[in-house]
Protein backbone atom coordinates (compact mmCIF):
# COMPACT_ATOMS: atom_id res chain seq x y z
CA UNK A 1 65.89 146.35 117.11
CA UNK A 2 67.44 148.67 119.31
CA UNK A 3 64.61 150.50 121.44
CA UNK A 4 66.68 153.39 122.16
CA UNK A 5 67.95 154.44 118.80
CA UNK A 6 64.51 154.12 117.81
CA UNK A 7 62.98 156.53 120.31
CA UNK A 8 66.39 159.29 119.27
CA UNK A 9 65.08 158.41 115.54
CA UNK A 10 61.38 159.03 116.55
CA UNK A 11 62.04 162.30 118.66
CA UNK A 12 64.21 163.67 115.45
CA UNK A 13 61.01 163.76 113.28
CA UNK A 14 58.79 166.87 112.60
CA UNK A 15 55.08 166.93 112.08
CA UNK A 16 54.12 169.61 109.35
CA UNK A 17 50.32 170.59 109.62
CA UNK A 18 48.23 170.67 106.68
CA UNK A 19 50.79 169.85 104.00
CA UNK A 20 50.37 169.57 101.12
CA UNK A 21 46.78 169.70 101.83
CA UNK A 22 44.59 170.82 104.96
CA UNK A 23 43.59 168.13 106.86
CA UNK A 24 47.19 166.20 106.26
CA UNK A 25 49.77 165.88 109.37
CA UNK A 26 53.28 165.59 106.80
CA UNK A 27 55.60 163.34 109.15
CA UNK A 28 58.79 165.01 108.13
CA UNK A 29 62.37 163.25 108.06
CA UNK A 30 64.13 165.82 106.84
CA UNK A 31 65.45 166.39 110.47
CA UNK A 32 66.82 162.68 110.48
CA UNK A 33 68.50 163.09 107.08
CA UNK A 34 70.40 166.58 107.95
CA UNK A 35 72.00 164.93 110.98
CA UNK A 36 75.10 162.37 109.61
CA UNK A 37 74.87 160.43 112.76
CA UNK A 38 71.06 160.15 112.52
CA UNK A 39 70.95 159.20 109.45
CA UNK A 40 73.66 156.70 109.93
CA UNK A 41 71.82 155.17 112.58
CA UNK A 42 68.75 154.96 110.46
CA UNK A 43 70.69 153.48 107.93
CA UNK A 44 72.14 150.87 110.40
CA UNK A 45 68.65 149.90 111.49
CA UNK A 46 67.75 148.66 108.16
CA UNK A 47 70.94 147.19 107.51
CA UNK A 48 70.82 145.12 110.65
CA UNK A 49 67.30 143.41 109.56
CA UNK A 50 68.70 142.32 106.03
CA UNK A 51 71.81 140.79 106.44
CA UNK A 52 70.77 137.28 107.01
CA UNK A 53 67.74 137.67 104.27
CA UNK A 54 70.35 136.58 101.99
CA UNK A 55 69.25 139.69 99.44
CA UNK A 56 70.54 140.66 95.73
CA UNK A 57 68.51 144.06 95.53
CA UNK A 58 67.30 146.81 97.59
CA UNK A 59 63.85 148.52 95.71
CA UNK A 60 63.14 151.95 96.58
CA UNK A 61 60.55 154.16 95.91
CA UNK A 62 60.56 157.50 94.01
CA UNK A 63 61.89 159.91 95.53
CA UNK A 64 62.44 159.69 99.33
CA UNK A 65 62.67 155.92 99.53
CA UNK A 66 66.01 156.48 96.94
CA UNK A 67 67.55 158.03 100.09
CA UNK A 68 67.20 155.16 102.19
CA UNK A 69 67.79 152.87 99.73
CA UNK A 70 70.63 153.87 98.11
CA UNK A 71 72.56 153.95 100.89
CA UNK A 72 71.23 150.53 102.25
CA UNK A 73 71.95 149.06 98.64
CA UNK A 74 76.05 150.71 99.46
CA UNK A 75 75.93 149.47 102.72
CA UNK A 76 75.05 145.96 102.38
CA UNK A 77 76.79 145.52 98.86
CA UNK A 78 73.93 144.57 96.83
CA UNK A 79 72.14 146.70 93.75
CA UNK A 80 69.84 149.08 93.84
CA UNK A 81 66.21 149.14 91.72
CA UNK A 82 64.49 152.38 91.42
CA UNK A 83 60.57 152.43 91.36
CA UNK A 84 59.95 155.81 89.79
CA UNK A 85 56.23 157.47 88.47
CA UNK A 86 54.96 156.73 85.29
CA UNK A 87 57.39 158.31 82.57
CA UNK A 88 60.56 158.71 84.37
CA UNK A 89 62.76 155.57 83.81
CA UNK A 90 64.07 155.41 79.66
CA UNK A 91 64.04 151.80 79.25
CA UNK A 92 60.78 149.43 78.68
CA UNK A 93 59.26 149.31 81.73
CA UNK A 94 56.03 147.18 83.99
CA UNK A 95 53.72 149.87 85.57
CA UNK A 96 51.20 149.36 88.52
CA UNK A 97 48.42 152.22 89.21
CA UNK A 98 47.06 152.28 92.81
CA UNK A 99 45.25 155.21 94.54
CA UNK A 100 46.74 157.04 97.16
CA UNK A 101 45.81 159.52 99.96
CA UNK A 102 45.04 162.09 98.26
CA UNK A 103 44.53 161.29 94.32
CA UNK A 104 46.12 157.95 92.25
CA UNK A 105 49.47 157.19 90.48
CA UNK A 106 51.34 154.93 88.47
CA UNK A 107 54.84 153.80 89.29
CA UNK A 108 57.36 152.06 86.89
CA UNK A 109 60.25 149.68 87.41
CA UNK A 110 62.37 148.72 84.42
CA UNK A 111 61.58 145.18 82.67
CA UNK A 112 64.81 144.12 83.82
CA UNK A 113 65.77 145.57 86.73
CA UNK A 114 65.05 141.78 88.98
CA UNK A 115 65.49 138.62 87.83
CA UNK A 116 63.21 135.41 88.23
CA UNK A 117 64.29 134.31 91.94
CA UNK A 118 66.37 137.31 93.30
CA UNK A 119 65.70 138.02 96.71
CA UNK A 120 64.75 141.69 97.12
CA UNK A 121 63.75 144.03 100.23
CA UNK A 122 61.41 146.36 99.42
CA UNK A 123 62.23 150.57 101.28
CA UNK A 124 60.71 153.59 101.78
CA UNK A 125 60.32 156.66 104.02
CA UNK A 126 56.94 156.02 104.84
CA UNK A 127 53.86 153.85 105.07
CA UNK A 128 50.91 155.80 105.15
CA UNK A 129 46.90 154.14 103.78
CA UNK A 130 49.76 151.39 101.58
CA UNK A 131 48.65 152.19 98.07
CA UNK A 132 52.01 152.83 96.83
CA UNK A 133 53.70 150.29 98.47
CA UNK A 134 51.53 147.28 97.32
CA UNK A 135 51.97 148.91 94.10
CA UNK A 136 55.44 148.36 94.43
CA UNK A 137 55.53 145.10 95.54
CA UNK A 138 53.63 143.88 93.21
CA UNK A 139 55.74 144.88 90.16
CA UNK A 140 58.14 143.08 92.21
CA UNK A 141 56.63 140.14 92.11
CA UNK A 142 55.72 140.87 88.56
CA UNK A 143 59.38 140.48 87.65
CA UNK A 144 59.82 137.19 89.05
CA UNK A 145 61.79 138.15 92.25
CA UNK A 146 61.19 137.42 95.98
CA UNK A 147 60.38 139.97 98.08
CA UNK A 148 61.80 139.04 101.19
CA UNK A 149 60.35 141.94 103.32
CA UNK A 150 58.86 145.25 102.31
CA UNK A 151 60.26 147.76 105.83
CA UNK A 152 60.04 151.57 106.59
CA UNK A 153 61.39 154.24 108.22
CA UNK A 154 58.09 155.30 109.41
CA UNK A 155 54.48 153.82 109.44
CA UNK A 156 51.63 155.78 110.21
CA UNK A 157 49.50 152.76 111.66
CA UNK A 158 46.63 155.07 112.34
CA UNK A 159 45.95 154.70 108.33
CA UNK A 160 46.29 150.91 108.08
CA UNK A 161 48.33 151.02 105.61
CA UNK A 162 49.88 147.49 106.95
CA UNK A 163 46.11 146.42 105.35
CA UNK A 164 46.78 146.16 101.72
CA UNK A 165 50.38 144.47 102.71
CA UNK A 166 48.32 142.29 103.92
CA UNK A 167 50.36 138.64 103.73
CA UNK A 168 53.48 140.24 102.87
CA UNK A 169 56.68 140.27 104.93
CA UNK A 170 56.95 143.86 106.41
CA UNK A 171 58.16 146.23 109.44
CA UNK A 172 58.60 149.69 110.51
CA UNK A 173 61.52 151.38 111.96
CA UNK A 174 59.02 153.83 113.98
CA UNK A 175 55.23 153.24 114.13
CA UNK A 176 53.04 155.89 114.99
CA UNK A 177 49.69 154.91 116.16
């Protein structure tokens, strides 16, 4: 990975204090997303990591992950599976509940959104204590795909979320310890 778009990546970031609750440093990527040529970079860095994993989905997760993945999914010419919260997707759908940093949830993926054997990477903006992401990668496993590797923009490894992906194929565009 290229160590200086990472760093121009990393210094684009803002840290919001106490949000949404006190006690919480919010990594914001907001500033990465309003720049085209950040967020084409960005963009690039994932794309570079998955195109020899021989993939037929990106996965996102609701909502921020979707703006990543999306445009990964474009990029790399492959579809795109949304992972949304309980009640949001209109077709039948598999659930997993996991608990979070502050409360639980339930996410959703369609029934047939993967097939048995697709190869499918895993996005999102961030990986904070890893509840929502196991969640996630266990409905895709739950569907009969691969996941080849589960990779965010940014990992807050002073939470340990990597823990509960424990075994699983992952990475991190920017860690911050």
């Amino acid at each position: 990975m290229n160590d200086s778009a990472v760093r121009i990546l990393r210094t684009a970031l803002r840290t919001v204090p106490d949000f949404p609750k006190p006690g919480i440093q919010f990594i914001d990527i907001t500033p990465v997303l309003q720049d085209p040529g950040l967020f084409a970079l960005a963009i690039d860095l994932f794309c570079e990591r998955y195109e020899k994993l021989g993939l037929d989905a990106i996965v996102a997760v609701d909502a921020r992950g979707f703006i990543f993945g999306g445009a990964i999914a474009r990029q790399l010419g492959v579809g795109f599976v949304p992972i949304r919260k309980k009640g949001k997707l209109p077709y039948r759908t598999r659930e997993q509940s996991y608990d979070l940093e502050y409360g639980s949830a339930t996410i959703a993926v369609h029934e047939d959104a993967l097939r048995p054997g697709q190869r499918a990477a895993l996005v999102d903006d961030v990986l904070a204590t890893g509840g929502t992401a196991a969640a996630a990668a266990q409905l895709i496993v739950s569907l009969g795909a691969e996941l080849a590797e589960a990779t965010f923009f940014v990992e807050l490894g002073f939470l340990n979320g990597r823990a509960k992906l424990a075994g699983l194929p992952m990475a991190s565009i920017i860690r911050i310890d």
